[in-house]
PDB file of N, CA and C in Angstrom:
ATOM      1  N   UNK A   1     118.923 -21.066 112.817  1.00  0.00           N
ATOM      2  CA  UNK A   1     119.957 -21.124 111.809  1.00  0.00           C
ATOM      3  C   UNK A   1     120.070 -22.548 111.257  1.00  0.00           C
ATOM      4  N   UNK A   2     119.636 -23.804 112.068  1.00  0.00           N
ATOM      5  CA  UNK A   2     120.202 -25.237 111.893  1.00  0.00           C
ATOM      6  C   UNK A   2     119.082 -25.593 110.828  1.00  0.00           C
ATOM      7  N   UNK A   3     117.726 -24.794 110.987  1.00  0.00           N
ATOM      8  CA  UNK A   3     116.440 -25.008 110.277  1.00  0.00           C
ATOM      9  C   UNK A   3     117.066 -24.206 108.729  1.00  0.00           C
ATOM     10  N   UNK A   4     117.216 -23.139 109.062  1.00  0.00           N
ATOM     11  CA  UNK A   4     117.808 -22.400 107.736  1.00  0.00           C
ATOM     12  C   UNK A   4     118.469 -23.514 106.377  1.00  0.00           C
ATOM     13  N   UNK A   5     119.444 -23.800 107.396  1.00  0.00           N
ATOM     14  CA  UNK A   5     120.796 -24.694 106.581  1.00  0.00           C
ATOM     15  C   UNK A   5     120.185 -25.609 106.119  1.00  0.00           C
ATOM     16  N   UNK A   6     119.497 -26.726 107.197  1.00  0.00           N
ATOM     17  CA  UNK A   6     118.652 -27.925 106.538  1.00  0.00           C
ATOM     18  C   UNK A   6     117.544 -27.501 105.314  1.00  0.00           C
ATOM     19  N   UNK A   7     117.015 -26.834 105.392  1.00  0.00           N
ATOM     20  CA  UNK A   7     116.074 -26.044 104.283  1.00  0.00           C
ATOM     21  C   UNK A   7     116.477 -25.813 103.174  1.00  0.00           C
ATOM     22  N   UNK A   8     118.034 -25.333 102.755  1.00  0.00           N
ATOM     23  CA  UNK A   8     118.557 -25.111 101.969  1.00  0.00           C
ATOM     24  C   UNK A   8     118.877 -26.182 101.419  1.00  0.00           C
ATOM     25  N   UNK A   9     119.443 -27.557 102.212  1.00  0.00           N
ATOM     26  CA  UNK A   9     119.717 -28.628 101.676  1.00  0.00           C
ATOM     27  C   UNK A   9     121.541 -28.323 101.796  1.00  0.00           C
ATOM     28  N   UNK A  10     121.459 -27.933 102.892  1.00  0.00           N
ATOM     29  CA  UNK A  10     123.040 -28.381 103.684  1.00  0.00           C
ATOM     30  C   UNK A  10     124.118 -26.800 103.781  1.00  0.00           C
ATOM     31  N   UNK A  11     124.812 -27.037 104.383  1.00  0.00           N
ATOM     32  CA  UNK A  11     126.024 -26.261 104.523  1.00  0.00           C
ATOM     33  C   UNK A  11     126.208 -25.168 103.078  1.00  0.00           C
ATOM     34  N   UNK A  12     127.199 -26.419 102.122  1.00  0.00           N
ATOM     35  CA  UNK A  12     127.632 -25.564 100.707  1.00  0.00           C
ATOM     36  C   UNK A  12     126.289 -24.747 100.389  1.00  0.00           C
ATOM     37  N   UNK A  13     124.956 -25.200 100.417  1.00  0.00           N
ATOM     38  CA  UNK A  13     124.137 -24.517  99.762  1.00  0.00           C
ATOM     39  C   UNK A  13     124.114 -23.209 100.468  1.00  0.00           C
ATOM     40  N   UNK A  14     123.803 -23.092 101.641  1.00  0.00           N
ATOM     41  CA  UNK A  14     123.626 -22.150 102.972  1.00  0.00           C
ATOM     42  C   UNK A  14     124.760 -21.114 102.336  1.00  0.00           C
ATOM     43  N   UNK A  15     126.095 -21.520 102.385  1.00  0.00           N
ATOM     44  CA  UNK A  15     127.248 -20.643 102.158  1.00  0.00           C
ATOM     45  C   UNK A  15     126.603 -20.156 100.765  1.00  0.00           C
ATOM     46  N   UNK A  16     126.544 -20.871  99.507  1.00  0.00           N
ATOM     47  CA  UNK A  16     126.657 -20.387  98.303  1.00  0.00           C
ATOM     48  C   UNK A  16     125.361 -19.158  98.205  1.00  0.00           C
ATOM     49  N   UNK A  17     123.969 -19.583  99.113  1.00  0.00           N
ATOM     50  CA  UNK A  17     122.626 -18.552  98.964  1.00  0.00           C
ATOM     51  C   UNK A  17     123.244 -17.379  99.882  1.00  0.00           C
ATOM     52  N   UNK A  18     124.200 -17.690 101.076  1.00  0.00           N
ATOM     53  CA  UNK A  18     124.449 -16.465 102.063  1.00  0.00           C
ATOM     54  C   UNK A  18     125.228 -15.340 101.002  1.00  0.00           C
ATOM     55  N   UNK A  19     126.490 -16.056 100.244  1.00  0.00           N
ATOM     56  CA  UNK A  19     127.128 -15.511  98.790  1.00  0.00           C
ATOM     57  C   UNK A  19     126.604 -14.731  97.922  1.00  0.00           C
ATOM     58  N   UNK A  20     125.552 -15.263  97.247  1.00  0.00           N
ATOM     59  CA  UNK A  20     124.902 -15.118  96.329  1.00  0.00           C
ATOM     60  C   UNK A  20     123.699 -13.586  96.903  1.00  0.00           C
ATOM     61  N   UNK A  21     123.475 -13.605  97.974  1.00  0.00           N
ATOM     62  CA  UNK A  21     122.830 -12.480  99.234  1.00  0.00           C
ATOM     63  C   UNK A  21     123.730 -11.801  99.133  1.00  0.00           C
ATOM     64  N   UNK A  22     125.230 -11.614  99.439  1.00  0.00           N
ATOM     65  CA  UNK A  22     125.746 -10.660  99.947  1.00  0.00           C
ATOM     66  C   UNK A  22     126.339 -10.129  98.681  1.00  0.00           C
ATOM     67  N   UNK A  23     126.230 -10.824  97.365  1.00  0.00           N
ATOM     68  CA  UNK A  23     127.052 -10.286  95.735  1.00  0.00           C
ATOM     69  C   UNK A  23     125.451  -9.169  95.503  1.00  0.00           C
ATOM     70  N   UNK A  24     124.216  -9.499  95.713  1.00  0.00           N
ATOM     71  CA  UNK A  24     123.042  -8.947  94.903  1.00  0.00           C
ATOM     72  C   UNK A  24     122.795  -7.369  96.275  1.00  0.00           C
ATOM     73  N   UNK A  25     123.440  -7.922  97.722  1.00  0.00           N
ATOM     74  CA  UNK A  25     123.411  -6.328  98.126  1.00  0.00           C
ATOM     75  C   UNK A  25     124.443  -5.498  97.990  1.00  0.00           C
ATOM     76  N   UNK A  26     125.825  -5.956  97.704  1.00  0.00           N
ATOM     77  CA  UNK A  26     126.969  -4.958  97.206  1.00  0.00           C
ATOM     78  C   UNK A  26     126.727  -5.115  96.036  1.00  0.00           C
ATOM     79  N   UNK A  27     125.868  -5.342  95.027  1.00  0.00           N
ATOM     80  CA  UNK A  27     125.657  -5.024  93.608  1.00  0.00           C
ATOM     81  C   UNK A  27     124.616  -3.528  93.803  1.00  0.00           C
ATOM     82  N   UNK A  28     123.504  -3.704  95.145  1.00  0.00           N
ATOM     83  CA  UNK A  28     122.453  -3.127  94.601  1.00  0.00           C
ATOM     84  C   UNK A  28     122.938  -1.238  95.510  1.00  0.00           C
ATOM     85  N   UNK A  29     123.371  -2.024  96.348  1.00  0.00           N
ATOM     86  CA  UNK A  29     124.514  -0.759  97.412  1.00  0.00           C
ATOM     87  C   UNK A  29     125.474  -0.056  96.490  1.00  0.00           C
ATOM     88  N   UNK A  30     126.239  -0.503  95.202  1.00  0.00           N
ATOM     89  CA  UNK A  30     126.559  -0.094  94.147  1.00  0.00           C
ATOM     90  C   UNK A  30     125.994   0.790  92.583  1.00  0.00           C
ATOM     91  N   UNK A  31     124.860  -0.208  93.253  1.00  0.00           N
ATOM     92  CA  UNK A  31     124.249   0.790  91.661  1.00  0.00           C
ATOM     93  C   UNK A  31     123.168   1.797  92.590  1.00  0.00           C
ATOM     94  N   UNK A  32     122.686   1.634  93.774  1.00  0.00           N
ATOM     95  CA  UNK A  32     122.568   3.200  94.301  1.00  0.00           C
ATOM     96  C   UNK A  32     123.454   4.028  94.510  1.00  0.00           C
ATOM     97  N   UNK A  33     124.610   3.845  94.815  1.00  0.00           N
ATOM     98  CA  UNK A  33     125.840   4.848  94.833  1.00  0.00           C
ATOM     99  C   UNK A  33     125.965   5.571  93.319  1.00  0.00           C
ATOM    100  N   UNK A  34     125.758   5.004  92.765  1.00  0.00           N
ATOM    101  CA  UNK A  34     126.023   5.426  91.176  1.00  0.00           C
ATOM    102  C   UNK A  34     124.566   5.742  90.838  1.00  0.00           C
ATOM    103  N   UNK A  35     123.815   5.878  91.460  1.00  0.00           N
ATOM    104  CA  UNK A  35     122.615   6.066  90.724  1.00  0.00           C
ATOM    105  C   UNK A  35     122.666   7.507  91.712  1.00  0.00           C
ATOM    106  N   UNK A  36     122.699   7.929  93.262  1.00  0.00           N
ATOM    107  CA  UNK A  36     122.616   8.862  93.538  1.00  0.00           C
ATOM    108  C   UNK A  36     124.157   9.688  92.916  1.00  0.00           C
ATOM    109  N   UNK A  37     125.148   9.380  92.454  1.00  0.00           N
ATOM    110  CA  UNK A  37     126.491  10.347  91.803  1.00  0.00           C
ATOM    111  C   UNK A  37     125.336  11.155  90.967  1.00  0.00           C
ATOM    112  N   UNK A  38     124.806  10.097  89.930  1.00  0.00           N
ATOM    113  CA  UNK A  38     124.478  10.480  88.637  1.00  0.00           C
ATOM    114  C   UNK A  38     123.140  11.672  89.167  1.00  0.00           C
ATOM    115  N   UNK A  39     122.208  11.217  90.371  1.00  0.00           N
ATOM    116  CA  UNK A  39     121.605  12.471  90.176  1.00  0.00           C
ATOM    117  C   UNK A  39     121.495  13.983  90.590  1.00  0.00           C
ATOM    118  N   UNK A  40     123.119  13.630  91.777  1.00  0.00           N
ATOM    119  CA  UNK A  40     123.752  14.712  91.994  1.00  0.00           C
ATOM    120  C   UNK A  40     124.359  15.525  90.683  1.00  0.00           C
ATOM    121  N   UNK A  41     125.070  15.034  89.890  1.00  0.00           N
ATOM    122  CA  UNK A  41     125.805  15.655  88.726  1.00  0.00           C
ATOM    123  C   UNK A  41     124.455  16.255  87.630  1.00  0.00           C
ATOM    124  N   UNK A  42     123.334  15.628  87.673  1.00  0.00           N
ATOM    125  CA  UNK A  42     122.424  16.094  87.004  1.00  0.00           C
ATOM    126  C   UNK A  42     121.504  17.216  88.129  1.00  0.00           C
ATOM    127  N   UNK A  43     121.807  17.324  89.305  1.00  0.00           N
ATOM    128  CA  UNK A  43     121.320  18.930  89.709  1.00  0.00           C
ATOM    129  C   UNK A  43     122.413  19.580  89.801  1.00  0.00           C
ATOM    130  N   UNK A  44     123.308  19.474  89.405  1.00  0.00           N
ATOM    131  CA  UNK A  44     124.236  20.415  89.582  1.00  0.00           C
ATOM    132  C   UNK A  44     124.467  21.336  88.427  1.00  0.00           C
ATOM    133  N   UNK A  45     124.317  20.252  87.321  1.00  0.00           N
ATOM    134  CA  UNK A  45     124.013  20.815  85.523  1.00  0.00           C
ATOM    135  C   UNK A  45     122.698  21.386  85.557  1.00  0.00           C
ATOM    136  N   UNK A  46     121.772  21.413  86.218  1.00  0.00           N
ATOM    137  CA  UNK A  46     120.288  22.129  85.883  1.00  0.00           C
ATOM    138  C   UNK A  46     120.680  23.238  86.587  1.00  0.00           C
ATOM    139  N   UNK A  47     121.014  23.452  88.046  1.00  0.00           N
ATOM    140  CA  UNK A  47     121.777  24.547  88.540  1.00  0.00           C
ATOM    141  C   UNK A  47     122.401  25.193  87.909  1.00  0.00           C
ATOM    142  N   UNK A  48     123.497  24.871  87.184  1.00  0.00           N
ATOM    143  CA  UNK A  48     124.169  26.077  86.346  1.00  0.00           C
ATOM    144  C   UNK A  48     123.362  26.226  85.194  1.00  0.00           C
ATOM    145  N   UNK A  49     122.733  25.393  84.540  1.00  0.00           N
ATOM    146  CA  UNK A  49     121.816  26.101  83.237  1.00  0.00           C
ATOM    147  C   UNK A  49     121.323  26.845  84.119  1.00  0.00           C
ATOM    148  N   UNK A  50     120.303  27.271  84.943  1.00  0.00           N
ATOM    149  CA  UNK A  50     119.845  28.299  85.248  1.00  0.00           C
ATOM    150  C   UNK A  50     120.346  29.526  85.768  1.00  0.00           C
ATOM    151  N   UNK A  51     121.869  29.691  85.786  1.00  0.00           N
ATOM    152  CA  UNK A  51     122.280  30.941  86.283  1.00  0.00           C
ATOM    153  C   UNK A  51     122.267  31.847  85.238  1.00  0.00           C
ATOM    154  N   UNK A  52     121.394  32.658  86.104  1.00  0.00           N
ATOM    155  CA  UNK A  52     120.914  34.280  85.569  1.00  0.00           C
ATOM    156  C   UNK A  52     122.435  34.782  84.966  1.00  0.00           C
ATOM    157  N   UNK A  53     122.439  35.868  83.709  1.00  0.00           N
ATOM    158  CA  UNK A  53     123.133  36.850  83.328  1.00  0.00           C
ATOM    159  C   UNK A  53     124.048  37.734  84.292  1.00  0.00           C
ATOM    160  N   UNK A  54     123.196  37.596  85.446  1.00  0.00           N
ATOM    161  CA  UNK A  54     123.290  39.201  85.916  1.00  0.00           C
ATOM    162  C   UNK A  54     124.570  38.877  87.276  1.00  0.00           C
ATOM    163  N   UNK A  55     124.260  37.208  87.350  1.00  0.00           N
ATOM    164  CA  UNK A  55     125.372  36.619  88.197  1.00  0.00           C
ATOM    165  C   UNK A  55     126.877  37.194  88.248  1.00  0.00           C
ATOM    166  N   UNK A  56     127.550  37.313  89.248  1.00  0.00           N
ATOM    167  CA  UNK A  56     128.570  37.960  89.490  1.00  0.00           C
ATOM    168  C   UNK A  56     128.800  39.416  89.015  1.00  0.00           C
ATOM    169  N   UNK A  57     127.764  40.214  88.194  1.00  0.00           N
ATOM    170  CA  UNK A  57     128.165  41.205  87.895  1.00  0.00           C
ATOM    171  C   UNK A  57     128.069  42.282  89.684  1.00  0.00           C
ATOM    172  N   UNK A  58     128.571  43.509  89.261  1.00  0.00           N
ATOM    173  CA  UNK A  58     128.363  44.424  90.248  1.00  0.00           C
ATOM    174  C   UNK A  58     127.233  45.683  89.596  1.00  0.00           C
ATOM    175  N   UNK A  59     126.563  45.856  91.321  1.00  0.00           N
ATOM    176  CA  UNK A  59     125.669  46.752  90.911  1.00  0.00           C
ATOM    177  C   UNK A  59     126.079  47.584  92.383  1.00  0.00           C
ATOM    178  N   UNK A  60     125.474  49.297  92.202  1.00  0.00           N
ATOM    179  CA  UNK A  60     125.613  50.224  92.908  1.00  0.00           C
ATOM    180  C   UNK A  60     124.455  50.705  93.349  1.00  0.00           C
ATOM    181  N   UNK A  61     123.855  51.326  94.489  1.00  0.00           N
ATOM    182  CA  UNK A  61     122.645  51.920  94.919  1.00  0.00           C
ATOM    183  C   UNK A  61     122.713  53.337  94.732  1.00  0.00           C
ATOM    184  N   UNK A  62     121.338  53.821  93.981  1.00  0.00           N
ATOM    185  CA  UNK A  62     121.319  55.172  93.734  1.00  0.00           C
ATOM    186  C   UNK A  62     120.421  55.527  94.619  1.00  0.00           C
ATOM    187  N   UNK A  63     119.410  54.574  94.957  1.00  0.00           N
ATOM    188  CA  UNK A  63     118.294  55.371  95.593  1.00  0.00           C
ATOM    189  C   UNK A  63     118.090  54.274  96.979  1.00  0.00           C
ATOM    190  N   UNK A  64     117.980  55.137  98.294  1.00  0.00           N
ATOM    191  CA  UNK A  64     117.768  54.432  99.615  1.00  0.00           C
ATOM    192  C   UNK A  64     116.251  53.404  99.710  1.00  0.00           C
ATOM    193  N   UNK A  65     116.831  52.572 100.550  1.00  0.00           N
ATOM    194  CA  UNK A  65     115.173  51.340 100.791  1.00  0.00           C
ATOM    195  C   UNK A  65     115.967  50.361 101.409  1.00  0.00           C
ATOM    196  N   UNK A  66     114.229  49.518 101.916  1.00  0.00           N
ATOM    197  CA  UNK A  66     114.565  48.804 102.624  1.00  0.00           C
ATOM    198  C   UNK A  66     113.455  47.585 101.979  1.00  0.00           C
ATOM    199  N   UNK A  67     113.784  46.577 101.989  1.00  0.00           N
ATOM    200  CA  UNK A  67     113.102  45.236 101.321  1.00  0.00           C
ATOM    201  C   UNK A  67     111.733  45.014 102.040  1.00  0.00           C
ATOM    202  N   UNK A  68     111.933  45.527 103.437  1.00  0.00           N
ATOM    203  CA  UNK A  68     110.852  44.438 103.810  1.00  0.00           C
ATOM    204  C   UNK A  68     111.421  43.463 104.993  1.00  0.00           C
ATOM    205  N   UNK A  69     112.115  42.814 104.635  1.00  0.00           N
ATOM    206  CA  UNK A  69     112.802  41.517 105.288  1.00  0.00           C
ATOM    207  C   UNK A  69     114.646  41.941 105.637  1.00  0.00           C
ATOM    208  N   UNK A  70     114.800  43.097 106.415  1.00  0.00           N
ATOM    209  CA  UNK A  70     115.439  43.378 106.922  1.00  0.00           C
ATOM    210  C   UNK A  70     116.916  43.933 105.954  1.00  0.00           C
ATOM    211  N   UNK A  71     116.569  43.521 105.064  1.00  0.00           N
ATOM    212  CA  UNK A  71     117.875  44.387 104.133  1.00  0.00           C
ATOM    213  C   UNK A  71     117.404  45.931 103.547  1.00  0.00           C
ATOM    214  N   UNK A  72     118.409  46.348 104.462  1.00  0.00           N
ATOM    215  CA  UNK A  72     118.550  48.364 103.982  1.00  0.00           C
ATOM    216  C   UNK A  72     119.848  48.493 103.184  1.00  0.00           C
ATOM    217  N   UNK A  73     119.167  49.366 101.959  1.00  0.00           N
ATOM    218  CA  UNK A  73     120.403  49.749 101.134  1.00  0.00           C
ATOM    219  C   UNK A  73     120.127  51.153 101.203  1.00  0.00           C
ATOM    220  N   UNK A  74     121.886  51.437 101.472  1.00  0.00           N
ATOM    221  CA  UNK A  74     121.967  53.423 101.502  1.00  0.00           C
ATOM    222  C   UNK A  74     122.621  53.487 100.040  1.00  0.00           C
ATOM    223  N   UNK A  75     122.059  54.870  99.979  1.00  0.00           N
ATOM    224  CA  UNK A  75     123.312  55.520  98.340  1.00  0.00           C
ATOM    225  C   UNK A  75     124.560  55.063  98.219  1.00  0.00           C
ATOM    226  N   UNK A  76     125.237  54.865  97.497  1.00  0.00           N
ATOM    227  CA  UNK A  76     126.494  54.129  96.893  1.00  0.00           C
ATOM    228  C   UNK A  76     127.000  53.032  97.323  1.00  0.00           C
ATOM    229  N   UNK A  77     125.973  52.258  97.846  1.00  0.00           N
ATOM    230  CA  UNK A  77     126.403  50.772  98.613  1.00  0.00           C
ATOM    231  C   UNK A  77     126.359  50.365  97.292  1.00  0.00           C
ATOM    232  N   UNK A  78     127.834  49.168  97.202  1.00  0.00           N
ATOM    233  CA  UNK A  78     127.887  48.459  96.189  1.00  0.00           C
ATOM    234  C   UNK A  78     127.343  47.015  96.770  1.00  0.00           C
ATOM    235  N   UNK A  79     126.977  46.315  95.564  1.00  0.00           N
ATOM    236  CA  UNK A  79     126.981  44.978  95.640  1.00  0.00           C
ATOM    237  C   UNK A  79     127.102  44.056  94.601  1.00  0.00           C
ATOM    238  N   UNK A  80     127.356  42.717  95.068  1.00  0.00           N
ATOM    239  CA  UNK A  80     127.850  41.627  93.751  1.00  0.00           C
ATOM    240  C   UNK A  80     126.263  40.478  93.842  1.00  0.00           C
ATOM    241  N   UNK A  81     125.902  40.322  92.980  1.00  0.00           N
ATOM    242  CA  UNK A  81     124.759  39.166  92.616  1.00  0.00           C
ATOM    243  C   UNK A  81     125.708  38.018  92.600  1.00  0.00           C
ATOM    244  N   UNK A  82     125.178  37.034  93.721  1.00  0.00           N
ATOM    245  CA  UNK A  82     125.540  35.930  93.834  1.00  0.00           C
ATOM    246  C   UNK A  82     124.989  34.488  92.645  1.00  0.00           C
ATOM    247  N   UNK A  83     123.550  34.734  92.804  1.00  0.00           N
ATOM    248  CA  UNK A  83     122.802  33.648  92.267  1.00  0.00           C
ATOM    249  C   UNK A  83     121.476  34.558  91.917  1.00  0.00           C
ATOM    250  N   UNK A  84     120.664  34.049  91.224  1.00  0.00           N
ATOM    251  CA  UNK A  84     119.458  34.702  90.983  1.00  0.00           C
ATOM    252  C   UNK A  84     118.541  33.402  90.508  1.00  0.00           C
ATOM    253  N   UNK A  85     117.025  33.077  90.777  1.00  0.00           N
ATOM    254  CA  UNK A  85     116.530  32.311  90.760  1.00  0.00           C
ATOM    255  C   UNK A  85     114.970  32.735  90.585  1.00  0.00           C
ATOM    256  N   UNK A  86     114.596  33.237  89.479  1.00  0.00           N
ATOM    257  CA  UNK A  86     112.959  33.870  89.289  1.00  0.00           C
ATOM    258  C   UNK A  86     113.580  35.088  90.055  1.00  0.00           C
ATOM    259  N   UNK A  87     112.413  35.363  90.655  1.00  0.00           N
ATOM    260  CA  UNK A  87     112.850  36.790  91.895  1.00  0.00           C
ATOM    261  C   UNK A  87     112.671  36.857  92.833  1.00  0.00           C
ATOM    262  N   UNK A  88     113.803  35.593  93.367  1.00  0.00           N
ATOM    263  CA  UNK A  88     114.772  35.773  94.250  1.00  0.00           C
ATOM    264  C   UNK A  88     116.249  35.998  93.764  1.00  0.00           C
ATOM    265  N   UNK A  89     116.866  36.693  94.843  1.00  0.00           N
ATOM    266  CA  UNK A  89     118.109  36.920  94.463  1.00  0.00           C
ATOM    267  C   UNK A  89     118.867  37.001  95.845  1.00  0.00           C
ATOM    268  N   UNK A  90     120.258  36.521  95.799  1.00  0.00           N
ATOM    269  CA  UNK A  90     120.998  36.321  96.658  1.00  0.00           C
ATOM    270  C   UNK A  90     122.437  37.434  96.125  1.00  0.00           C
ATOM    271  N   UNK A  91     122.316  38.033  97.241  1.00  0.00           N
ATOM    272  CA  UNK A  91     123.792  38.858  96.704  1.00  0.00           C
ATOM    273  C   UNK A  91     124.610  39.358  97.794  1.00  0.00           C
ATOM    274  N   UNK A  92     125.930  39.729  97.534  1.00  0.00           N
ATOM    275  CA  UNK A  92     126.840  40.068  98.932  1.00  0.00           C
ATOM    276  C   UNK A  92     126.574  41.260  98.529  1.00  0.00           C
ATOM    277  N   UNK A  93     126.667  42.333  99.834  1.00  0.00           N
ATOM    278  CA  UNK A  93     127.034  43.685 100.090  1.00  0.00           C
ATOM    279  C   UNK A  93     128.079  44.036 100.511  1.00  0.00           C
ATOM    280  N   UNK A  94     129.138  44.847 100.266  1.00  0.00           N
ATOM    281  CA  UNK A  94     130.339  45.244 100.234  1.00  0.00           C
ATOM    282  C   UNK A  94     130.490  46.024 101.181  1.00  0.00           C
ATOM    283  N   UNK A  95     131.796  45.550 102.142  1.00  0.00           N
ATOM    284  CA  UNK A  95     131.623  46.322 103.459  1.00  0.00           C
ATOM    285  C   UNK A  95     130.485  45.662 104.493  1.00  0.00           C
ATOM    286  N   UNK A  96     130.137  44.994 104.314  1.00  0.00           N
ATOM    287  CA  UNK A  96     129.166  44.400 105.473  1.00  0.00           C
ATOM    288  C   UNK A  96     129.383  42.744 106.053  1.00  0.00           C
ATOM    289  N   UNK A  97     129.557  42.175 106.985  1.00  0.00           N
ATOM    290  CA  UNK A  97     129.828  41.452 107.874  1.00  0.00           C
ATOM    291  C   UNK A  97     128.732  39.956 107.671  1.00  0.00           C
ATOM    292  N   UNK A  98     127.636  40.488 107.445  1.00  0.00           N
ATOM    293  CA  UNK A  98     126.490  39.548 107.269  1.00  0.00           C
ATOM    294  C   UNK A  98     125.812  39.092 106.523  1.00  0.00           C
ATOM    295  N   UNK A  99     127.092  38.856 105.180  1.00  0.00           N
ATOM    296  CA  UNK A  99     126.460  38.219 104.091  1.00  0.00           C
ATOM    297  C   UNK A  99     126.091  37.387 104.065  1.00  0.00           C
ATOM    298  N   UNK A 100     125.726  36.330 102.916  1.00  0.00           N
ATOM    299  CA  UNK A 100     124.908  36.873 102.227  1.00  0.00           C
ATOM    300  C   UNK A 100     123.747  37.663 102.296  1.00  0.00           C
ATOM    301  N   UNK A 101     122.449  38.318 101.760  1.00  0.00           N
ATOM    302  CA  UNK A 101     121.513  38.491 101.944  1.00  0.00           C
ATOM    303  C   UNK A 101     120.726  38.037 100.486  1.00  0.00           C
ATOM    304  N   UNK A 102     119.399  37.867 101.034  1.00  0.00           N
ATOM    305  CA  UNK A 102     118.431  37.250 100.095  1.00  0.00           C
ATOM    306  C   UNK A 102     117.169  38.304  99.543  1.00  0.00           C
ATOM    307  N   UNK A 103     116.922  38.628  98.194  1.00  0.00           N
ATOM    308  CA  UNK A 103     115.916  39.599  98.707  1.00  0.00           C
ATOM    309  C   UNK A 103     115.609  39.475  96.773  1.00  0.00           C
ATOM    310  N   UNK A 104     114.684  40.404  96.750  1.00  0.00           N
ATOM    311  CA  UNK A 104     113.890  40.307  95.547  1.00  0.00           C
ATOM    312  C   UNK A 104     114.149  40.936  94.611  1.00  0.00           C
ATOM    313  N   UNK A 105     114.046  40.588  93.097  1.00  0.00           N
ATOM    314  CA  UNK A 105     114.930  41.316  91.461  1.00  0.00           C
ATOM    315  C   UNK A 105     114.310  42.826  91.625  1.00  0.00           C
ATOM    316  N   UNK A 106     112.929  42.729  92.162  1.00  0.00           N
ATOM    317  CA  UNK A 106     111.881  43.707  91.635  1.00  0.00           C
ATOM    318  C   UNK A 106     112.462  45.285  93.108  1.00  0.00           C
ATOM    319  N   UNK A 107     112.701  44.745  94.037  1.00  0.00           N
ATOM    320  CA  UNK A 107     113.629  45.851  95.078  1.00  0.00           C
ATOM    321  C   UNK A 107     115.175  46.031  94.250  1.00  0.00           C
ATOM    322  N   UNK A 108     115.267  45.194  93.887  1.00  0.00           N
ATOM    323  CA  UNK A 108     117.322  45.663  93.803  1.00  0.00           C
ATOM    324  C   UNK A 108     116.911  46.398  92.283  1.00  0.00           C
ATOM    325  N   UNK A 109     115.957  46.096  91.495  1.00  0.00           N
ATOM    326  CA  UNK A 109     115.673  46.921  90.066  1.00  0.00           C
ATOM    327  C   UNK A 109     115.471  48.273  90.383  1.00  0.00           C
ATOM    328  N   UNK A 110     114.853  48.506  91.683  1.00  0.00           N
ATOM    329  CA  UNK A 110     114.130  49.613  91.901  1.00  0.00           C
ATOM    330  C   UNK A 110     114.953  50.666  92.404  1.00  0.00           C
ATOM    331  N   UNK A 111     116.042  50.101  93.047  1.00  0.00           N
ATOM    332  CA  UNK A 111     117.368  51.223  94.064  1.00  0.00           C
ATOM    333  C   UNK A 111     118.388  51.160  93.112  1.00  0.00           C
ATOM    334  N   UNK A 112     118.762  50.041  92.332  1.00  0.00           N
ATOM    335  CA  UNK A 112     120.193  50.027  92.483  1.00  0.00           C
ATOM    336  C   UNK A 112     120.332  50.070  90.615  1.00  0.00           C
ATOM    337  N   UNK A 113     121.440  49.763  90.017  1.00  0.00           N
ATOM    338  CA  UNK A 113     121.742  50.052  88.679  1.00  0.00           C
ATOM    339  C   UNK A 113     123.236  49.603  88.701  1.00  0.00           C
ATOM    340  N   UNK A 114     123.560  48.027  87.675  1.00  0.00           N
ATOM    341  CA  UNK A 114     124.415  48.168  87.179  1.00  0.00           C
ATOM    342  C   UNK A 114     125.822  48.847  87.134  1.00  0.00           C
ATOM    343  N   UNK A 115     126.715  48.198  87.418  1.00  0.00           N
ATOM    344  CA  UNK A 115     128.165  49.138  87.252  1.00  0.00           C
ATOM    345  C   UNK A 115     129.252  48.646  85.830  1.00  0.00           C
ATOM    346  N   UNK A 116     129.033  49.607  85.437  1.00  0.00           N
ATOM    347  CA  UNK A 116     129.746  49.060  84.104  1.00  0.00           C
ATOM    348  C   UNK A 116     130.836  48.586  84.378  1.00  0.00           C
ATOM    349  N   UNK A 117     131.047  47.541  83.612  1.00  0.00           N
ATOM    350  CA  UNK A 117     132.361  46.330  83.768  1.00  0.00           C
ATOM    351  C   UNK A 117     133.701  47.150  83.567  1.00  0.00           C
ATOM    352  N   UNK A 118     133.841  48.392  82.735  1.00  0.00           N
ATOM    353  CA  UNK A 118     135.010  48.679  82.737  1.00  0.00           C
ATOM    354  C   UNK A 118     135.702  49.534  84.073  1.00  0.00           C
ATOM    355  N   UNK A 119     134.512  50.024  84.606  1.00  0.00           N
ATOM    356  CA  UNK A 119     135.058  50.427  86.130  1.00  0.00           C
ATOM    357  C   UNK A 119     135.405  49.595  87.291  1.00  0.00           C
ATOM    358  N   UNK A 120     135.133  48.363  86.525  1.00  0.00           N
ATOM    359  CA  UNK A 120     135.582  47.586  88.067  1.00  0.00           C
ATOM    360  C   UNK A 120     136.261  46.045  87.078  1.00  0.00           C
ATOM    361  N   UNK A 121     136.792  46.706  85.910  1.00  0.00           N
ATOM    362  CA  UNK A 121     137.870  45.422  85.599  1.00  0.00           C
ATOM    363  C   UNK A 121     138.821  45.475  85.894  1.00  0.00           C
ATOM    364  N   UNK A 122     139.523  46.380  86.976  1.00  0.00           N
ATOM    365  CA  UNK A 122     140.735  46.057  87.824  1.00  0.00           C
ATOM    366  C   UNK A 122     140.420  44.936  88.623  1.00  0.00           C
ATOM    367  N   UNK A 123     139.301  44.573  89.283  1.00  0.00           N
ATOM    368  CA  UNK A 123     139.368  43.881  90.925  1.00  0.00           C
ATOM    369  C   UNK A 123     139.950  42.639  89.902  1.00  0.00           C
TER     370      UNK A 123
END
């Protein structure tokens, strides 16, 4: 440390470079804080541009199956589309304990169908 100080050319200098160190890492500790806000708020806006149409609507099962990956749908199981992402899709099932489940546009196209909004604009 005594080599440090002398190097610097004394004490005040030592203090003013230790200063001048600790303003350029709470500057740079600052503008990463603000640099990761900003690129949180910018996935959060690409996230919602991409939510599918079909988000929050309700759909009903006409026809029985099973995905593949452990989700079985029986006749008149309802469900709500959570998120949709290409084809994947995330949606709750109604009456069931172990939501969410994750499963594919091209299975839930194939069983299930839409519930028109005016039958379920009470909830």
């Amino acid at each position: 440390m005594t080599r440090f100080i002398k190097s610097v050319g004394g004490p005040k200098n030592a203090l003013a470079l230790g200063g001048t160190a600790a303003l350029g890492i709470f500057a740079a500790g600052g503008a990463t804080y603000a640099g990761g806000q900003k690129a949180v708020k910018s996935i959060r806006l690409r996230l919602a541009s991409r939510t599918d149409p079909s988000a929050g609507k309700l759909f009903i099962v006409r026809e029985e199956g099973e995905d593949g990956n452990g989700l079985t749908l029986s006749v008149g199981s309802t469900y709500r589309v959570l998120e949709k992402d290409r084809e994947a899709v995330v949606i709750e099932l109604f009456d069931d304990d172990d939501n969410p489940y994750v499963t594919s546009a091209e299975f839930l196209e194939r069983v299930s169908m839409p519930i028109p909004e005016a039958e379920h604009a009470e909830e």
